[in-house]
Protein backbone atom coordinates (compact mmCIF):
# COMPACT_ATOMS: atom_id res chain seq x y z
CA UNK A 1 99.65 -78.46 75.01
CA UNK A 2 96.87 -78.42 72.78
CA UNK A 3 96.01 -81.53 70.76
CA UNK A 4 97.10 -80.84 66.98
CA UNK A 5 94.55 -83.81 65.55
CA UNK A 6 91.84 -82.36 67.60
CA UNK A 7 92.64 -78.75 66.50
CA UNK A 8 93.03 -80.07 63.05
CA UNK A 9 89.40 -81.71 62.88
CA UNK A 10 87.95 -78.79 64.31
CA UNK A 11 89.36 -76.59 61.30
CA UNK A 12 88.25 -79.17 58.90
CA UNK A 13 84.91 -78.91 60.54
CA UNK A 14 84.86 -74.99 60.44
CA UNK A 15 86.12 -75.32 56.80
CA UNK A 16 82.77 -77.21 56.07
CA UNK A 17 80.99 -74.41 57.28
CA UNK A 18 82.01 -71.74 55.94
CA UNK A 19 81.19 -73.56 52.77
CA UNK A 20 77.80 -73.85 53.56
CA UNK A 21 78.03 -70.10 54.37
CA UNK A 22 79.41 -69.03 51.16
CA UNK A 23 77.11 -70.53 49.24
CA UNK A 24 73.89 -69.29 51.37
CA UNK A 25 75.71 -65.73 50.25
CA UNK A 26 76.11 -66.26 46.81
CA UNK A 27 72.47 -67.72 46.70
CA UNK A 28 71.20 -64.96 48.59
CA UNK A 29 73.43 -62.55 46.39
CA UNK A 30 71.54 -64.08 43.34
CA UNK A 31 67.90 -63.72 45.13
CA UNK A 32 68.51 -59.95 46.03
CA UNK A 33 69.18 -58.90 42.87
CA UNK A 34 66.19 -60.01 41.39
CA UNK A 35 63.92 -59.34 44.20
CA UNK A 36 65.89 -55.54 44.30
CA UNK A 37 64.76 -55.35 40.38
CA UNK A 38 61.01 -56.27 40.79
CA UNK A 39 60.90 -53.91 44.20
CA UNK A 40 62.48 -50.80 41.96
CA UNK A 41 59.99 -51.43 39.40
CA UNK A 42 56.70 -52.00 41.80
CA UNK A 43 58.34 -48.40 43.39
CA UNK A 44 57.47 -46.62 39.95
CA UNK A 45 54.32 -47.54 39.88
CA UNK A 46 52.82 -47.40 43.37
CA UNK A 47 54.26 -44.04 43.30
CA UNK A 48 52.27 -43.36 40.11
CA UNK A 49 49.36 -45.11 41.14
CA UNK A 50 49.46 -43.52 44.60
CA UNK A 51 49.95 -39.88 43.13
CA UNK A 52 47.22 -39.69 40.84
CA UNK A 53 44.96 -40.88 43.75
CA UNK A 54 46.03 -37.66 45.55
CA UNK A 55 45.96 -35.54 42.59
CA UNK A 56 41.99 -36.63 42.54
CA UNK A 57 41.04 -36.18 45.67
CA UNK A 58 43.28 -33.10 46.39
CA UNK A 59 42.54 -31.24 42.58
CA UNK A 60 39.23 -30.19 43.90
CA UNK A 61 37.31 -32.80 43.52
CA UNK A 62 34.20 -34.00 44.68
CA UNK A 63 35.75 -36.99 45.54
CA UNK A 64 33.47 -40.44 47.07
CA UNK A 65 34.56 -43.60 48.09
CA UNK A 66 34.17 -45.74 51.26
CA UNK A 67 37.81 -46.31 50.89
CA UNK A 68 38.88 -42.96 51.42
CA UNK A 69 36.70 -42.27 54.08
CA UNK A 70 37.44 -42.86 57.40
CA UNK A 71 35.12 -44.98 59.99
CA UNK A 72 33.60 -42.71 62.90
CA UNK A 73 34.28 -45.57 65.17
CA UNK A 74 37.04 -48.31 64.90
CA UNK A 75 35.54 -51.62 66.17
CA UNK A 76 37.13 -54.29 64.04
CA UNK A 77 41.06 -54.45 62.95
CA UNK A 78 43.37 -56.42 61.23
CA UNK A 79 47.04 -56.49 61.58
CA UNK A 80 49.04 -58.00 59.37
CA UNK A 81 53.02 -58.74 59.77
CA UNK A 82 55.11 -60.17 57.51
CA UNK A 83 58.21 -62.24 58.05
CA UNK A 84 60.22 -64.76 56.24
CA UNK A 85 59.93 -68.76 56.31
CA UNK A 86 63.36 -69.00 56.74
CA UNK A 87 66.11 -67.99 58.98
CA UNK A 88 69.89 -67.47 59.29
CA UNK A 89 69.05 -63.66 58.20
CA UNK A 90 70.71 -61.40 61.35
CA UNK A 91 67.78 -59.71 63.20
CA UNK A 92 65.21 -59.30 60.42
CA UNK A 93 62.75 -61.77 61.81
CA UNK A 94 63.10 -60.88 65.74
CA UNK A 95 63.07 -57.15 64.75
CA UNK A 96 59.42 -57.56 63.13
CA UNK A 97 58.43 -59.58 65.34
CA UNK A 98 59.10 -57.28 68.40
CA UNK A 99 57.20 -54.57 66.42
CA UNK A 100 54.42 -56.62 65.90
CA UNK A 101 53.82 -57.17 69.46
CA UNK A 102 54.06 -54.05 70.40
CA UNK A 103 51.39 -52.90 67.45
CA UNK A 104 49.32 -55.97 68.35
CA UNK A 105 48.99 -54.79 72.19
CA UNK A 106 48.19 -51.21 71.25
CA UNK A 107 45.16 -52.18 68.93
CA UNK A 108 44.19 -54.56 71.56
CA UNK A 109 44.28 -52.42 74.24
CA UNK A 110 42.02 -49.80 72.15
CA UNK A 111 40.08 -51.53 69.90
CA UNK A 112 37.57 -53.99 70.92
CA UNK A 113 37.78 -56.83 68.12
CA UNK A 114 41.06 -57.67 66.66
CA UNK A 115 42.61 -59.96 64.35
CA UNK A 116 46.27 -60.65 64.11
CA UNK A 117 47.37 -62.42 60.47
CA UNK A 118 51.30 -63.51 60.10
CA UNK A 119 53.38 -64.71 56.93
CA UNK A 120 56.30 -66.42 57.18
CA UNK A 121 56.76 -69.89 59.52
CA UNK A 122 59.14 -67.37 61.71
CA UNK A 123 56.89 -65.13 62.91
CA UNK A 124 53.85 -67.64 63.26
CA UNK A 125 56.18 -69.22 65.51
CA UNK A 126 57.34 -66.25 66.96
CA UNK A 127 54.27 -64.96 67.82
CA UNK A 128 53.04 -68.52 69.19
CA UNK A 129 55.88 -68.41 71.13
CA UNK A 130 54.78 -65.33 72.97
CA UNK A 131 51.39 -66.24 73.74
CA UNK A 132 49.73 -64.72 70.80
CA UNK A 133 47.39 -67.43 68.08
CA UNK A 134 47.48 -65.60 64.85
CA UNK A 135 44.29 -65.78 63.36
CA UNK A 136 45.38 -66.78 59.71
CA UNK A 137 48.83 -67.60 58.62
CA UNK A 138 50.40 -67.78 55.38
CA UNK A 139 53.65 -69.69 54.80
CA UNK A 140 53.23 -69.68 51.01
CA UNK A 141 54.66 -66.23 50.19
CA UNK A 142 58.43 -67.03 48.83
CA UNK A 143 61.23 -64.46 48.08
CA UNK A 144 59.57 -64.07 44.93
CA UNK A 145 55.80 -63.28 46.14
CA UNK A 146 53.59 -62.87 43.02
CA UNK A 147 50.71 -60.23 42.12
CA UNK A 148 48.55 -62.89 41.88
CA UNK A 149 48.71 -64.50 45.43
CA UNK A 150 48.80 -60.97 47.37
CA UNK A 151 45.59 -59.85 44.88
CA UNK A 152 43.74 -62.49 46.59
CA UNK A 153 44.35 -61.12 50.23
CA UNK A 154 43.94 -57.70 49.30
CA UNK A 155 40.39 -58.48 47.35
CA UNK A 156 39.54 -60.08 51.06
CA UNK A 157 40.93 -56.68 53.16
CA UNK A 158 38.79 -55.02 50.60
CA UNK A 159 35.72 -56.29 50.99
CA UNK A 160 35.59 -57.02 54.67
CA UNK A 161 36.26 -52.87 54.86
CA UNK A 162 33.41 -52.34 52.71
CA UNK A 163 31.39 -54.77 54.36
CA UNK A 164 31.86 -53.26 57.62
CA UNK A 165 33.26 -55.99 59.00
CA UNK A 166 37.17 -54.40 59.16
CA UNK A 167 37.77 -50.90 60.28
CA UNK A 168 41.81 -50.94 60.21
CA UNK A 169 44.34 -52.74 58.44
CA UNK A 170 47.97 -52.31 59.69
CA UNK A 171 50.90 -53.78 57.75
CA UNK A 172 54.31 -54.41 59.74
CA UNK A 173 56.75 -55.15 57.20
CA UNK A 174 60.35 -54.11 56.58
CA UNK A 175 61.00 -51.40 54.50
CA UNK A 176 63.29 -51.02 51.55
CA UNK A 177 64.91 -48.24 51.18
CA UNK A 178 68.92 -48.83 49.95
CA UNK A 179 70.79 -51.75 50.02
CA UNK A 180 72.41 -50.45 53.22
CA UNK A 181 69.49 -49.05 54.49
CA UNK A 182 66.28 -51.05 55.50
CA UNK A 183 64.04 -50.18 58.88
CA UNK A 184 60.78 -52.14 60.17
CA UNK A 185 57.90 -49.86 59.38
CA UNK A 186 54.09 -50.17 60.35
CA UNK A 187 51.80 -48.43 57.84
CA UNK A 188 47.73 -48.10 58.35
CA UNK A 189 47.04 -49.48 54.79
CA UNK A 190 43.18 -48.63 55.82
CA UNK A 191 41.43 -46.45 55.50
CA UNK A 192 42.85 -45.46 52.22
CA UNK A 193 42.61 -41.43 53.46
CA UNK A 194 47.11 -41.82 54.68
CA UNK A 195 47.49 -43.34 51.50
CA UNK A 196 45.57 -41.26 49.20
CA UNK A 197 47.87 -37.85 50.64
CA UNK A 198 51.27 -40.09 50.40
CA UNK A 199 52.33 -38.10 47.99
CA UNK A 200 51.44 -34.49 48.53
CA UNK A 201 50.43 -32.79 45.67
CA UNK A 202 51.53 -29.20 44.98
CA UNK A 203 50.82 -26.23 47.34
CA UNK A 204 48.72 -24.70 44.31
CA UNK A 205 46.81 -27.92 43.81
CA UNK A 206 46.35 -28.55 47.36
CA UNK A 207 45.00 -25.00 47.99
CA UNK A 208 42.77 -25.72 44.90
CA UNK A 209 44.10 -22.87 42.98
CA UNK A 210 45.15 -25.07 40.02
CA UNK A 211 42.76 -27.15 37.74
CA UNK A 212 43.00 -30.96 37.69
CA UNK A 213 44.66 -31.96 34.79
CA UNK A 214 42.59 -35.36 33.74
CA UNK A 215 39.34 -35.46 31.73
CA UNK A 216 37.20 -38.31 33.28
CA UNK A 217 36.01 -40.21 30.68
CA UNK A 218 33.03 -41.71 31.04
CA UNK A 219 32.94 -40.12 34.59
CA UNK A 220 35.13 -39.73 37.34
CA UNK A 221 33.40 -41.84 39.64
CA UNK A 222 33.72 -45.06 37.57
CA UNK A 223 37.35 -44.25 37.13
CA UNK A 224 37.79 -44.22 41.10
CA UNK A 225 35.75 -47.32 41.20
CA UNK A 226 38.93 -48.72 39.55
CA UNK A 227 41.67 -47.02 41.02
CA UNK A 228 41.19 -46.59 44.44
CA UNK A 229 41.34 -50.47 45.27
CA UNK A 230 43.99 -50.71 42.66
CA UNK A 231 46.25 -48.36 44.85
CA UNK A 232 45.53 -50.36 48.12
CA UNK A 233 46.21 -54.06 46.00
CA UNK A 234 49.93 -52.15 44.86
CA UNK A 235 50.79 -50.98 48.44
CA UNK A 236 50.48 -54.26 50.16
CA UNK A 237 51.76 -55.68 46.74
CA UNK A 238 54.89 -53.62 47.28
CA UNK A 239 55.10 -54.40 51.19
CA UNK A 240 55.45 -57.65 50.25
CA UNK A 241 58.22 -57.03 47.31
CA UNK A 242 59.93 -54.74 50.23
CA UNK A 243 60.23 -57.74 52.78
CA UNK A 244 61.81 -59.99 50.29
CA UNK A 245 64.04 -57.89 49.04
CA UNK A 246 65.29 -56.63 53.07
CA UNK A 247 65.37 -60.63 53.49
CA UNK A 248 67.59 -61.74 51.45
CA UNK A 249 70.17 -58.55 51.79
CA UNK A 250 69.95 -59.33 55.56
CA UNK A 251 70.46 -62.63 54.88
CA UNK A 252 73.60 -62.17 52.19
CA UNK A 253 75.10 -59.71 55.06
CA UNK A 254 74.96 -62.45 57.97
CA UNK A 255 76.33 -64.88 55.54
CA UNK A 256 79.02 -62.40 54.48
CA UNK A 257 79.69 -61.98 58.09
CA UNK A 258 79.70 -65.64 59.24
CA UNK A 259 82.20 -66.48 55.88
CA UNK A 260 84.55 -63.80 57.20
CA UNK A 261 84.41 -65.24 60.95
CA UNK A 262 85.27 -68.38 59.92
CA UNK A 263 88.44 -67.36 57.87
CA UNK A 264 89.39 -65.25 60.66
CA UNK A 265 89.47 -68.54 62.96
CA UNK A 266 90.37 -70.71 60.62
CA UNK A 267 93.59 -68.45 60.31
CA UNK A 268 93.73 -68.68 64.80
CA UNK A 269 93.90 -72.40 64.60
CA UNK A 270 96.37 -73.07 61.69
CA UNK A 271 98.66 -71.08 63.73
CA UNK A 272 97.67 -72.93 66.88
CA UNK A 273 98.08 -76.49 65.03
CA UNK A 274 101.49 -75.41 63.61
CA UNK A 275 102.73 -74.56 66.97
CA UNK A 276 101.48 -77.16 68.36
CA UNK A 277 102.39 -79.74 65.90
CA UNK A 278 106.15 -78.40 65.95
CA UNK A 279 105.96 -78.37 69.74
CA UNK A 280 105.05 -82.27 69.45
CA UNK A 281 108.19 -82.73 67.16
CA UNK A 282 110.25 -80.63 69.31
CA UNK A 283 109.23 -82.62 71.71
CA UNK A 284 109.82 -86.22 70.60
CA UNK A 285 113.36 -85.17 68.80
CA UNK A 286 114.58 -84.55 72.80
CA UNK A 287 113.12 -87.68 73.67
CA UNK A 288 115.29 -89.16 70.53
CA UNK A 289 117.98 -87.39 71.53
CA UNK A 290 118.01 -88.48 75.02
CA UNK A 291 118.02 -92.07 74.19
CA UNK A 292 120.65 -92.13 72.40
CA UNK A 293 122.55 -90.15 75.11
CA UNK A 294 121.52 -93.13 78.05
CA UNK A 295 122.68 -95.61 75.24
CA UNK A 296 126.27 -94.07 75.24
């Protein structure tokens, strides 16, 4: 027969968990909304942004701009994949980190100098874990990443392309896409030419049958100058916003999960300690009773 005070400690104990569960839900809750809110609102305008780069160099345009054009020759990439510094969040951080690997060992395999870059102290351990030394890591990007701190990695992605020194830049990330809905996805972020055509313009426009509809003031040239690396800084802007946002909803869904668990066996052993606590009583009123039998 089971013991009822060790079955009772181990539902106090269980208790105390799902506690700590509930509130990691509600906190995530809180997170997710505003993280959801600044993700919607970066969507808006990379799709602007990313649209009126297509519009240019798709409206018949005589468009230049070593970010839009691809290298003959890929000698030098970068791969970048971001995860969270935290865990207790289902499969988000083993998912990304399985897709970086497998990215990693295609560029590596093809390309002869590579560098592999990691946020997040999950997937720098991850990735250590496996073998693999990330070049640079980055453990200061929170659920609220700001334009500010991405701005300064972008600027360097930006100028090593121009430079020469980077050919590629892949992103693994996790995309947002509903609150039930959120996949790993691995974008080339350069060359700017998949970016540029993201959003395809009209079959008139595209065909160049159609006039573009901006006057370039004072030329269109100095208004790509601006642009063009604008677009790349909001993509990788809005990767980031993406992978806090899928964090903390993966997170608020294994916390949801786990509080639910432990109410379910919570529920398993108040039954057990209530049969087994009125199986001790049962038990010790016979031995009562039989006393007093042997006494008369």
């Amino acid at each position: 027969m089971p013991n009822p005070r060790e079955l009772d400690n181990r539902r106090k104990s269980i208790r105390n968990i799902r506690k700590i569960t509930r509130t990691m839900e509600l906190i995530a809750t809180a997170r997710f909304k505003k993280a959801m809110d600044r993700a919607s609102a970066a969507t808006e305008y990379t799709s602007r942004i990313t649209r009126l780069v297509a519009d240019l160099t798709g409206g018949g345009l005589e468009v230049d701009h070593p970010l839009l054009e691809p290298r003959e020759s890929t000698q030098a990439a970068g791969l970048l994949v971001l995860t969270a510094n935290r865990g207790l969040c289902g499969g988000f951080n083993g998912n990304l980190i399985r897709s970086g690997v497998d990215r990693w060992k295609e560029l590596t395999e093809s390309i002869p100098e590579c560098k592999l870059e990691v946020s997040g102290k999950r997937g720098i351990s991850g990735f250590k874990f496996r073998g693999f030394e990330p070049a640079e890591t980055y453990n200061h990007f929170e659920d609220s990443p700001t334009f500010d701190e991405v701005n300064e990695l972008a600027t360097r992605y930006l100028d090593d392309y121009v430079t020469g020194k980077l050919d590629r830049l892949d992103v693994v990330y996790m995309k947002f896409e509903t609150i039930a809905r959120q996949k790993v996805s691995v974008e080339t972020l350069l060359p700017l030419g998949a970016l540029a055509t993201a959003d395809e313009a009209p079959e008139e426009e595209a065909a160049g049958k159609v006039n573009p509809l901006y006057e370039f003031v004072p030329s269109a040239e100095s208004i790509l100058e601006e642009v063009v690396p604008a677009s790349f800084k909001v993509k990788l802007f809005k990767c980031f916003l993406d992978s806090a946002v899928s964090e903390q909803i993966a997170r608020m869904v294994a916390m949801k999960s786990a509080t639910e668990n432990a109410d379910d066996l919570i529920k398993r052993l108040s039954m057990q300690y209530n049969r087994a606590r009125q199986g001790r009583i049962t038990s010790e009123l016979m031995d009562v009773i039989g006393g007093v039998e042997a006494l008369n």
